[in-house]
PDB file of N, CA and C in Angstrom:
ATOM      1  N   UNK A   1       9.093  -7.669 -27.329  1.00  0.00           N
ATOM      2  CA  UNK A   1       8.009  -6.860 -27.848  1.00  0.00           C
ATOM      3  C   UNK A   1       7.803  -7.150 -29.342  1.00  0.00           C
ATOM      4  N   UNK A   2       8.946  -7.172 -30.489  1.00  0.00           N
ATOM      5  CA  UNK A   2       8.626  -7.245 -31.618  1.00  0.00           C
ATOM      6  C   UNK A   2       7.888  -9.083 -31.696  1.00  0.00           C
ATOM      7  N   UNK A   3       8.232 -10.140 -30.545  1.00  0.00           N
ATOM      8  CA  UNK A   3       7.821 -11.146 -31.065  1.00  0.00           C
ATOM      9  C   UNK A   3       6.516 -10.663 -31.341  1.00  0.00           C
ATOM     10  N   UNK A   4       5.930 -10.417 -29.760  1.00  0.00           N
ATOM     11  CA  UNK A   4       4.362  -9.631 -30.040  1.00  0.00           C
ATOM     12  C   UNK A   4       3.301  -9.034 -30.793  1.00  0.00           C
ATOM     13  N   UNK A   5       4.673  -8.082 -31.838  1.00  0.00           N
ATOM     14  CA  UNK A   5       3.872  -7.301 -32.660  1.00  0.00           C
ATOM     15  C   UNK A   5       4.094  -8.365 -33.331  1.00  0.00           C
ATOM     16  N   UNK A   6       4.832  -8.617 -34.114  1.00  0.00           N
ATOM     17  CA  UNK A   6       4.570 -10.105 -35.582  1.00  0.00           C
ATOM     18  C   UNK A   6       3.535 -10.895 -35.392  1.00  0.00           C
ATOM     19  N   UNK A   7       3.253 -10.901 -34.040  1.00  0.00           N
ATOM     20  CA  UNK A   7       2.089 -12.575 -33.903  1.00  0.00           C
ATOM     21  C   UNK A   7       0.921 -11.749 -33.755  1.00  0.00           C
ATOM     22  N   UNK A   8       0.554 -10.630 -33.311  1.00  0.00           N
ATOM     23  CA  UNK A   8      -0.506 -10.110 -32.809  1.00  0.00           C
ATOM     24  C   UNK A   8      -1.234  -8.911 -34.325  1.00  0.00           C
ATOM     25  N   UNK A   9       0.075  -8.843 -34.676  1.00  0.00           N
ATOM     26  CA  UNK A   9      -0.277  -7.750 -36.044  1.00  0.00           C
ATOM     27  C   UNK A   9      -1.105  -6.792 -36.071  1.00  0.00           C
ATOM     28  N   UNK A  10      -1.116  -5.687 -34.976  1.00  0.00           N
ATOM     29  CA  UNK A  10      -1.778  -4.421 -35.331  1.00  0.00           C
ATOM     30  C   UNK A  10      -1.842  -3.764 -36.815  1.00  0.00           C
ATOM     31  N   UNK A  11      -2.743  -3.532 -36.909  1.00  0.00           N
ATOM     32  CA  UNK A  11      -2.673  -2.582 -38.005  1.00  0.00           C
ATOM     33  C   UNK A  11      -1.806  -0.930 -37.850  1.00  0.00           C
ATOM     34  N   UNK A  12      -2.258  -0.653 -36.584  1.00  0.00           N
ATOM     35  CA  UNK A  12      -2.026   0.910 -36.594  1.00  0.00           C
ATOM     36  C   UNK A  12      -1.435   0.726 -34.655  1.00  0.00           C
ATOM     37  N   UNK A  13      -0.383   1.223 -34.644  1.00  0.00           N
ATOM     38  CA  UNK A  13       0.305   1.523 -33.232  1.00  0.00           C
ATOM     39  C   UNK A  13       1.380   2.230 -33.173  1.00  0.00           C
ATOM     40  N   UNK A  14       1.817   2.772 -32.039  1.00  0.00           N
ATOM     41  CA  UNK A  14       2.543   3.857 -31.575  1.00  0.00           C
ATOM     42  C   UNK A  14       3.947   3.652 -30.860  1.00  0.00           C
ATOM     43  N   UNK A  15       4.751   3.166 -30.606  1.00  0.00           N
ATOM     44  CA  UNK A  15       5.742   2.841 -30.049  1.00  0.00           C
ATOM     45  C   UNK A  15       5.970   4.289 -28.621  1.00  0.00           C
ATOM     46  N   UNK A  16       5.898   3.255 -27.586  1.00  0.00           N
ATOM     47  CA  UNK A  16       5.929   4.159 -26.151  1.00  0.00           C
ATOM     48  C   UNK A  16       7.742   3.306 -25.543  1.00  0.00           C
ATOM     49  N   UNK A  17       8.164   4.374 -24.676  1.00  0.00           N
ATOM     50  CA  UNK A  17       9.535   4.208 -24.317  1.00  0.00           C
ATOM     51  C   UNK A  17       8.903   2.945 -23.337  1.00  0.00           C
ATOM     52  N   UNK A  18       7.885   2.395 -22.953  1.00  0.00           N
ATOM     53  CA  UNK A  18       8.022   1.227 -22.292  1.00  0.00           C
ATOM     54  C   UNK A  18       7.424  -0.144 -23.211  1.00  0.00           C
ATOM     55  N   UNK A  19       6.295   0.294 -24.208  1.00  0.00           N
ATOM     56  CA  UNK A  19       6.184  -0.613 -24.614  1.00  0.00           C
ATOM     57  C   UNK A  19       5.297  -0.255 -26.096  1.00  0.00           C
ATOM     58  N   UNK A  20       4.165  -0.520 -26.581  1.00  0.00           N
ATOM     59  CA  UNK A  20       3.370   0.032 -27.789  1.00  0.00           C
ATOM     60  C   UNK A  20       1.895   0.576 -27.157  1.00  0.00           C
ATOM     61  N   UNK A  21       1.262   1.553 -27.799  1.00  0.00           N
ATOM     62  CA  UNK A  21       0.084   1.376 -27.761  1.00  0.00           C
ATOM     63  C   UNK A  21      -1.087   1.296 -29.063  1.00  0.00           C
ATOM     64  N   UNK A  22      -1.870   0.303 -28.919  1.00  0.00           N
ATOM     65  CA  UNK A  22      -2.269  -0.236 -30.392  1.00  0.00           C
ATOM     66  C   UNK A  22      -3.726   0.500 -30.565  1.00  0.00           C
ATOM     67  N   UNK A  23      -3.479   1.345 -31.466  1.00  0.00           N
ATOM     68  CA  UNK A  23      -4.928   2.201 -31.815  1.00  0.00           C
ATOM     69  C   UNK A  23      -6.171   1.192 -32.461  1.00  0.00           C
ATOM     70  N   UNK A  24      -7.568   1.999 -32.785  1.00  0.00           N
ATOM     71  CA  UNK A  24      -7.832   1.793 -34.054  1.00  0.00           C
ATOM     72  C   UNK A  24      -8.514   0.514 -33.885  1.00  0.00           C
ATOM     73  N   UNK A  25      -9.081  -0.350 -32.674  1.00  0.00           N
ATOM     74  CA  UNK A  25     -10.102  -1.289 -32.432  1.00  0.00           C
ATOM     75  C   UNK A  25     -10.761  -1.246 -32.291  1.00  0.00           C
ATOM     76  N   UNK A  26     -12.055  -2.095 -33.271  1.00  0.00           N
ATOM     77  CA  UNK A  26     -13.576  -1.685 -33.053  1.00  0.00           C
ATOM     78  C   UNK A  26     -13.911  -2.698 -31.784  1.00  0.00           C
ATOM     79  N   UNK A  27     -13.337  -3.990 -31.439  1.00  0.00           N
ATOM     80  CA  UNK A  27     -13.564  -4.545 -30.575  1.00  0.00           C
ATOM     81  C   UNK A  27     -12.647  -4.812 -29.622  1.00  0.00           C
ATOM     82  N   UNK A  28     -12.799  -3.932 -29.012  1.00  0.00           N
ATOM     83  CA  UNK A  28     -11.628  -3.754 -27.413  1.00  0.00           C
ATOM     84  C   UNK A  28     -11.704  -4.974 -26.983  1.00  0.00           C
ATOM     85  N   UNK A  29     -12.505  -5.289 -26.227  1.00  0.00           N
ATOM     86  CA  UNK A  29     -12.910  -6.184 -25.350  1.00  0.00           C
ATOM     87  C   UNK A  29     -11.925  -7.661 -26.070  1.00  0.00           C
ATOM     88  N   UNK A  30     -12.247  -7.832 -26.917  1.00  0.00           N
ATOM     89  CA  UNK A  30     -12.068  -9.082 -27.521  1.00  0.00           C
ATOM     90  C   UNK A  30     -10.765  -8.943 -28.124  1.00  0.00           C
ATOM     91  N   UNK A  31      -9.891  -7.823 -28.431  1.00  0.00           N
ATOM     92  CA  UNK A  31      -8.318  -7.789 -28.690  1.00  0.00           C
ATOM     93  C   UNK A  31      -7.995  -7.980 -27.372  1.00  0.00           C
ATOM     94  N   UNK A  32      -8.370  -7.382 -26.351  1.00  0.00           N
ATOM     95  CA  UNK A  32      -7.360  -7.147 -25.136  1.00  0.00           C
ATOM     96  C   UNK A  32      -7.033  -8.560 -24.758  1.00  0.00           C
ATOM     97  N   UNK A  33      -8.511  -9.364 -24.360  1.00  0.00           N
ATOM     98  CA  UNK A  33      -7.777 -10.927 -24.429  1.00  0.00           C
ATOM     99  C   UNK A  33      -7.872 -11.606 -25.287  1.00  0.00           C
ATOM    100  N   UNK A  34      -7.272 -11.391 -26.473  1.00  0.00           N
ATOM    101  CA  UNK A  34      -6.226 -12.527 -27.634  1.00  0.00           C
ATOM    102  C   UNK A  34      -5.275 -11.555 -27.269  1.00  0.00           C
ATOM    103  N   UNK A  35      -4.807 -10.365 -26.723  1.00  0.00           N
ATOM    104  CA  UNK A  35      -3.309 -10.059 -26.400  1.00  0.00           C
ATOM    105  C   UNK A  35      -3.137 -10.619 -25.370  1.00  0.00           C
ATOM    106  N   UNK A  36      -4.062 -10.821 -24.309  1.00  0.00           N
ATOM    107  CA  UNK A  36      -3.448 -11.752 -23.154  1.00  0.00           C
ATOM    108  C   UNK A  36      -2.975 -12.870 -23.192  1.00  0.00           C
ATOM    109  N   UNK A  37      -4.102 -13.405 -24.078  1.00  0.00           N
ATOM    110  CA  UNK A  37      -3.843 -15.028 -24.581  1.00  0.00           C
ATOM    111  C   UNK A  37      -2.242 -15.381 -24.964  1.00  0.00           C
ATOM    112  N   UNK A  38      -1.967 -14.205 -26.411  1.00  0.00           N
ATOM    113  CA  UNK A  38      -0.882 -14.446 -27.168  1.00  0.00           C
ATOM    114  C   UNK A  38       0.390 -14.285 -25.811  1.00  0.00           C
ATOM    115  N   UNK A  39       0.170 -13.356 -25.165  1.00  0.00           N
ATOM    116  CA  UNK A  39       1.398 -12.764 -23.773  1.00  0.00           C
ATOM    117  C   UNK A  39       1.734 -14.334 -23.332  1.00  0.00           C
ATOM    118  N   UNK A  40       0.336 -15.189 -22.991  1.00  0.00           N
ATOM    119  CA  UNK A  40       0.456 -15.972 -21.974  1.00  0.00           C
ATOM    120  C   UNK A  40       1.304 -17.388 -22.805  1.00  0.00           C
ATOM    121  N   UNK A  41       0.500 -17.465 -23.989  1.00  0.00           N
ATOM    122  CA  UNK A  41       1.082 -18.476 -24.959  1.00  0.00           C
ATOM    123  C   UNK A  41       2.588 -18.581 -25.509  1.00  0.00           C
ATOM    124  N   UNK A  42       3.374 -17.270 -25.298  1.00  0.00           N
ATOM    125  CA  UNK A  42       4.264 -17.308 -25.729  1.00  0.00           C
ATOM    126  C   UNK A  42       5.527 -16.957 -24.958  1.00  0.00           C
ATOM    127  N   UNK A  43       4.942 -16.772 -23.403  1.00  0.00           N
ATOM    128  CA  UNK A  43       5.535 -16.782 -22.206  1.00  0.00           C
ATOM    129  C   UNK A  43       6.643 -15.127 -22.573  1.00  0.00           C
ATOM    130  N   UNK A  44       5.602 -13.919 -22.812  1.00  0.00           N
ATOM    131  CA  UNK A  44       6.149 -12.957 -22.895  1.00  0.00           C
ATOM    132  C   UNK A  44       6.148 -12.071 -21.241  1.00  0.00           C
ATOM    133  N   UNK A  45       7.024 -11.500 -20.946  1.00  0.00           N
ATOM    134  CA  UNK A  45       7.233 -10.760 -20.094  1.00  0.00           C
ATOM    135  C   UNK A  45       7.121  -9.287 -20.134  1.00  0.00           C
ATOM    136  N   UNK A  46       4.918  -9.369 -21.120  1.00  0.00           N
ATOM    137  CA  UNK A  46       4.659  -8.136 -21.485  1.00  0.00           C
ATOM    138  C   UNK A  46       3.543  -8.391 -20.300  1.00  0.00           C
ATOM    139  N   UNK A  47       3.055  -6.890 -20.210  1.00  0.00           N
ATOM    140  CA  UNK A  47       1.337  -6.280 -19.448  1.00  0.00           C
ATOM    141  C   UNK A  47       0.255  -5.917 -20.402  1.00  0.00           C
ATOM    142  N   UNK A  48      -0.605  -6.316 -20.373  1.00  0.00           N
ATOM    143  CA  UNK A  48      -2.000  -5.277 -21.221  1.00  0.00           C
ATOM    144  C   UNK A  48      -2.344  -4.224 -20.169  1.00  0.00           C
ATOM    145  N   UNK A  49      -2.487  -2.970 -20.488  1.00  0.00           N
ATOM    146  CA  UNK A  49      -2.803  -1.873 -19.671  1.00  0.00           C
ATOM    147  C   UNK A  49      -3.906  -1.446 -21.078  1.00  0.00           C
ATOM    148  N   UNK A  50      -5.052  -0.686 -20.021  1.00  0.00           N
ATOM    149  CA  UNK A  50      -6.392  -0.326 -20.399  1.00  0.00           C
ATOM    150  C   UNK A  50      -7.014   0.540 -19.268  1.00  0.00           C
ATOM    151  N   UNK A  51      -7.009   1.708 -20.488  1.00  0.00           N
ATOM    152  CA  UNK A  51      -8.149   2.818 -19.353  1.00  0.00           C
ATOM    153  C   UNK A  51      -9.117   3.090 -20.021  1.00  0.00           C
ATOM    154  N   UNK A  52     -10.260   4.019 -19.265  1.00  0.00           N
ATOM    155  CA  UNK A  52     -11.628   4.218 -19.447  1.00  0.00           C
ATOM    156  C   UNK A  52     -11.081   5.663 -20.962  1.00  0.00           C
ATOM    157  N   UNK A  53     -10.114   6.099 -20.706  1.00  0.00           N
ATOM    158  CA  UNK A  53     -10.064   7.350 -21.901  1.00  0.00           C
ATOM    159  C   UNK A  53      -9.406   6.446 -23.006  1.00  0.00           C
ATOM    160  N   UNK A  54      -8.706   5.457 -23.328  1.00  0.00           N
ATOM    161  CA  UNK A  54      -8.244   4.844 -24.223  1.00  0.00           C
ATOM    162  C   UNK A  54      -9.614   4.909 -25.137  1.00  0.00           C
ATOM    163  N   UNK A  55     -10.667   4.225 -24.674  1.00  0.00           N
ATOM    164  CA  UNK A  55     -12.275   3.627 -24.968  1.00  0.00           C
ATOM    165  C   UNK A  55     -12.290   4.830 -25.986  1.00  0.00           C
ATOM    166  N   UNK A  56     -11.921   5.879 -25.946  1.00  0.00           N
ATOM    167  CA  UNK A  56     -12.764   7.000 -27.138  1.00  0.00           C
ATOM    168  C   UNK A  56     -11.750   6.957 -28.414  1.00  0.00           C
ATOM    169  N   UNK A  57     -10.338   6.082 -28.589  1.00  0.00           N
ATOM    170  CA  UNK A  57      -9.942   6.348 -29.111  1.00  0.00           C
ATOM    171  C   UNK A  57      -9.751   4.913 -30.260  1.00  0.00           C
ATOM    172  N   UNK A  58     -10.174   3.676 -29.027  1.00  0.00           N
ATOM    173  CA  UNK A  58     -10.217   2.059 -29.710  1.00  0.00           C
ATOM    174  C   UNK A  58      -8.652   1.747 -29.214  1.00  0.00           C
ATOM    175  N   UNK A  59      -8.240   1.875 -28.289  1.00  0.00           N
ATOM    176  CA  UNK A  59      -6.705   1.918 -27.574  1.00  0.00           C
ATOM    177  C   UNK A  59      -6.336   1.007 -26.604  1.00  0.00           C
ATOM    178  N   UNK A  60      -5.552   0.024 -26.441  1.00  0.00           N
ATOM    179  CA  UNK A  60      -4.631  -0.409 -24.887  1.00  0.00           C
ATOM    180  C   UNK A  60      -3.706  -0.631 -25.605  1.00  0.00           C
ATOM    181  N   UNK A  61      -2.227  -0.467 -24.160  1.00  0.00           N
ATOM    182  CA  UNK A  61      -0.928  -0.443 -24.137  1.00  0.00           C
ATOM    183  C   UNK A  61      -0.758  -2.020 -24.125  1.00  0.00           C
ATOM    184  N   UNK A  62       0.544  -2.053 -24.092  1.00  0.00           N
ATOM    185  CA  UNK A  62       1.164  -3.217 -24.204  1.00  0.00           C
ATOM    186  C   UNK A  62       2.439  -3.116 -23.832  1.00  0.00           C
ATOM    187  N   UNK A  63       3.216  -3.337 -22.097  1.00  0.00           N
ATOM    188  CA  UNK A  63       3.709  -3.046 -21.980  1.00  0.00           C
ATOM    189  C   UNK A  63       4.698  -3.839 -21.384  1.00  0.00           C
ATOM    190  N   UNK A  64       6.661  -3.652 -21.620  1.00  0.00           N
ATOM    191  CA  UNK A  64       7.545  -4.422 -20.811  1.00  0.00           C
ATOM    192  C   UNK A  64       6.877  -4.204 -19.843  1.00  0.00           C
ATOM    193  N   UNK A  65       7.156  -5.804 -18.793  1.00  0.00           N
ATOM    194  CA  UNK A  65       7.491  -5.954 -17.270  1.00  0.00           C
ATOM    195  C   UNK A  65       8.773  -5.033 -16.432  1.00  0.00           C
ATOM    196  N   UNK A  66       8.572  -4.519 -15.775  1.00  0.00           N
ATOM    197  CA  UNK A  66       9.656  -4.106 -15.472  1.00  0.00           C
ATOM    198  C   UNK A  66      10.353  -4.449 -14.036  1.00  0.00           C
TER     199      UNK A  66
END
């Protein structure tokens, strides 16, 4: 997870007992995949999770595989 956060560099996030959730994006759409990208590029054994109530807040998780 911390490789994640260093390469991905949120500004503003929350630490969840499974993984982070990263506040505070004006462009959802377009973080969620460069977090996929970075997951896939760096052969992390993280998830992007995204719901419709995150949307009011600029929010998705980022979470261990388990």
């Amino acid at each position: 997870m911390q490789k994640f956060i260093d390469k991905f560099e949120p500004t503003k996030y929350k630490t969840l007992g499974r993984g982070i959730e990263i506040r505070g994006i004006n462009d959802i759409h377009r973080s969620i995949s460069m977090a996929k990208v970075l997951i896939e590029k760096l052969k992390l054994n993280l998830t992007v999770n995204h719901t419709a109530e995150m949307v009011g807040y600029g929010g998705f998780e980022v979470n261990n595989v388990v």
